[in-house]
C-alpha atoms as a PDB file:
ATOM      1  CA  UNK A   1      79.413-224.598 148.927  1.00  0.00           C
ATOM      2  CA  UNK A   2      81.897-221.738 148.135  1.00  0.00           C
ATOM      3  CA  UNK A   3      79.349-219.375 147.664  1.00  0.00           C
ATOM      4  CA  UNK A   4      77.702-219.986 150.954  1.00  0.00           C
ATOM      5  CA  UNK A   5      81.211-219.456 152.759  1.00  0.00           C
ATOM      6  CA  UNK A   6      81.760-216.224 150.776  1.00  0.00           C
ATOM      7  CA  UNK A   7      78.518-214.781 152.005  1.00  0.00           C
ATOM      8  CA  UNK A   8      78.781-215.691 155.323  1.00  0.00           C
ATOM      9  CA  UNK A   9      82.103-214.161 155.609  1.00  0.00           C
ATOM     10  CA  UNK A  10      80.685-211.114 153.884  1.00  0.00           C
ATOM     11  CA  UNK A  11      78.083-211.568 156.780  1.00  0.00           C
ATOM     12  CA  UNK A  12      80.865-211.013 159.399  1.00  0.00           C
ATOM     13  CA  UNK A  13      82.081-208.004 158.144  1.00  0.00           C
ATOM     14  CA  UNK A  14      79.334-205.984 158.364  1.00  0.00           C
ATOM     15  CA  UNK A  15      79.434-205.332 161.759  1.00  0.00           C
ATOM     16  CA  UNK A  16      82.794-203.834 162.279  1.00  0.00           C
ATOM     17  CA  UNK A  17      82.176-201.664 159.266  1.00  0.00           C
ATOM     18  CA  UNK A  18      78.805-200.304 161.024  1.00  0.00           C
ATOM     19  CA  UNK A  19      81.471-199.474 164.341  1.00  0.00           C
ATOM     20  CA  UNK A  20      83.659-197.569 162.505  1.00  0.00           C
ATOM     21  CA  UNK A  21      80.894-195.100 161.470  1.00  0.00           C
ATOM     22  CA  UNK A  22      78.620-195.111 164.420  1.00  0.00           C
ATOM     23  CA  UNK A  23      81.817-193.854 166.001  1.00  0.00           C
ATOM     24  CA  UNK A  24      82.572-191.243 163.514  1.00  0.00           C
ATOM     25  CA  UNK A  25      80.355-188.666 164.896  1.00  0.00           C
ATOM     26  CA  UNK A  26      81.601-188.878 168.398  1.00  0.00           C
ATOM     27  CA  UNK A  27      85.646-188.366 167.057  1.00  0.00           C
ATOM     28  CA  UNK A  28      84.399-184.651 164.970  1.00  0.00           C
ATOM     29  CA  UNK A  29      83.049-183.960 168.193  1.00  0.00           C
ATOM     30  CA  UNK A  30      86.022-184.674 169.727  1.00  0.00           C
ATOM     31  CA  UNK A  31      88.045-183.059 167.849  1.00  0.00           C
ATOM     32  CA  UNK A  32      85.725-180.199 167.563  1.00  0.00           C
ATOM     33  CA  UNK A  33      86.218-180.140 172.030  1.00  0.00           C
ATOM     34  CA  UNK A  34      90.113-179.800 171.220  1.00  0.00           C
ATOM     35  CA  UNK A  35      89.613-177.113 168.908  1.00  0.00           C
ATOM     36  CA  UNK A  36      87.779-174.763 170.894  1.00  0.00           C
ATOM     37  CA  UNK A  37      90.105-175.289 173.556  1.00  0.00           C
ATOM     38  CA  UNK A  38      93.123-174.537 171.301  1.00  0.00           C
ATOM     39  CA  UNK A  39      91.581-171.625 170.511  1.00  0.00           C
ATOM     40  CA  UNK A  40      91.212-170.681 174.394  1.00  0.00           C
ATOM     41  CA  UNK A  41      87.486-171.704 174.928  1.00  0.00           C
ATOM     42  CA  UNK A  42      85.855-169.416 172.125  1.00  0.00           C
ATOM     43  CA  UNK A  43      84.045-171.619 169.799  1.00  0.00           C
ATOM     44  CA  UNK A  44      83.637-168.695 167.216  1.00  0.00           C
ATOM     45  CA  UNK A  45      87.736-168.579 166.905  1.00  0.00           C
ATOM     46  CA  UNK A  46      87.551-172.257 165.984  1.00  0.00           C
ATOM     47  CA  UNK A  47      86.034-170.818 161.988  1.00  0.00           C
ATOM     48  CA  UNK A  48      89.426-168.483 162.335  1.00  0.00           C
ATOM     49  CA  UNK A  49      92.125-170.918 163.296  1.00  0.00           C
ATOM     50  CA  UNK A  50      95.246-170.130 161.244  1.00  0.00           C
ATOM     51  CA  UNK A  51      96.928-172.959 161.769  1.00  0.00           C
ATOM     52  CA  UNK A  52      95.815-174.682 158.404  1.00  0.00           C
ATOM     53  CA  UNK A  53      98.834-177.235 158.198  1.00  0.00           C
ATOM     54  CA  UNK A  54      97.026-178.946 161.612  1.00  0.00           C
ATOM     55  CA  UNK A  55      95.709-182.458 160.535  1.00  0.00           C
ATOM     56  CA  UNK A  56      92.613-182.000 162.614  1.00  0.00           C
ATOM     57  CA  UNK A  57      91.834-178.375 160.467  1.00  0.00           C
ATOM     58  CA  UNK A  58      89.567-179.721 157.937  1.00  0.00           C
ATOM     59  CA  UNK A  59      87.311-181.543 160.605  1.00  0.00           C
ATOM     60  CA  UNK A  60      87.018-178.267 163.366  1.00  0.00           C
ATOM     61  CA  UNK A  61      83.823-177.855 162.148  1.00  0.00           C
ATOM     62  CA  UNK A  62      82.703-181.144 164.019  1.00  0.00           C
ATOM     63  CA  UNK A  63      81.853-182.545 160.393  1.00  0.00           C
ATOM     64  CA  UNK A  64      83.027-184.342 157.421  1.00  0.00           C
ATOM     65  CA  UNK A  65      85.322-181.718 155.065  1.00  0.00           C
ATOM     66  CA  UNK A  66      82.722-183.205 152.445  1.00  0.00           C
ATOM     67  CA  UNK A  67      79.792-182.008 154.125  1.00  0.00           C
ATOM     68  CA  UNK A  68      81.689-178.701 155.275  1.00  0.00           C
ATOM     69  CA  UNK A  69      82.697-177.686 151.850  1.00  0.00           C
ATOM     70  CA  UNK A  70      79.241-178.019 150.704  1.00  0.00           C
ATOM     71  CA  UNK A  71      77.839-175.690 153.589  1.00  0.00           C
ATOM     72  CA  UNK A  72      80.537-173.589 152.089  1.00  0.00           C
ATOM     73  CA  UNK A  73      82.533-173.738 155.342  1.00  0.00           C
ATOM     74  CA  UNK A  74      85.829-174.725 154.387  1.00  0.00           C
ATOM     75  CA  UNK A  75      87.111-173.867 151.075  1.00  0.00           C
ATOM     76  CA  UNK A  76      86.855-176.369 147.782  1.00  0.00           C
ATOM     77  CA  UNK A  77      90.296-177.739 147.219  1.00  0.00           C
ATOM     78  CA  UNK A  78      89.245-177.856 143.334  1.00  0.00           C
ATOM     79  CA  UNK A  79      88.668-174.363 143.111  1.00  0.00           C
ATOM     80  CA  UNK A  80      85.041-175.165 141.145  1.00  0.00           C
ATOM     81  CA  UNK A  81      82.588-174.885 143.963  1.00  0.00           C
ATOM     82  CA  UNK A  82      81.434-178.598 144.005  1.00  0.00           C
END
């Protein structure tokens, strides 16, 4: 009987986890919007921001840091490349 309660709760979860990340997308490009205004309106400035100690500067790129470190966008924090 335990069991059954433990993977219906399990069950419940799974929706709220699927809204956080079908909602993901739409916050990069949000925050993507506020950087090319801070940058006065010229997306191409956005790649140049110097203002690297902004929370939102690892996501101006309108994707995850993961993904833009791989398209070798943003910098690796590791130094190694990967």
């Amino acid at each position: 009987m335990a069991r059954t309660n433990q993977a219906a709760a399990a069950v419940q979860y799974a929706p709220r986890s699927l809204t956080v990340s079908r909602h993901f997308p739409k916050t990069l490009t949000a925050i993507r919007r506020h950087c090319v205004s801070c940058m006065g309106g010229n997306a191409r400035e956005v790649a140049k921001c110097p203002c690297t100690d902004c929370h939102l500067w690892p996501f101006r790129f309108a994707m995850s840091p993961r993904k833009a470190i791989r398209k070798g966008l943003l910098p690796c924090p590791v130094g190694n490349g990967h």
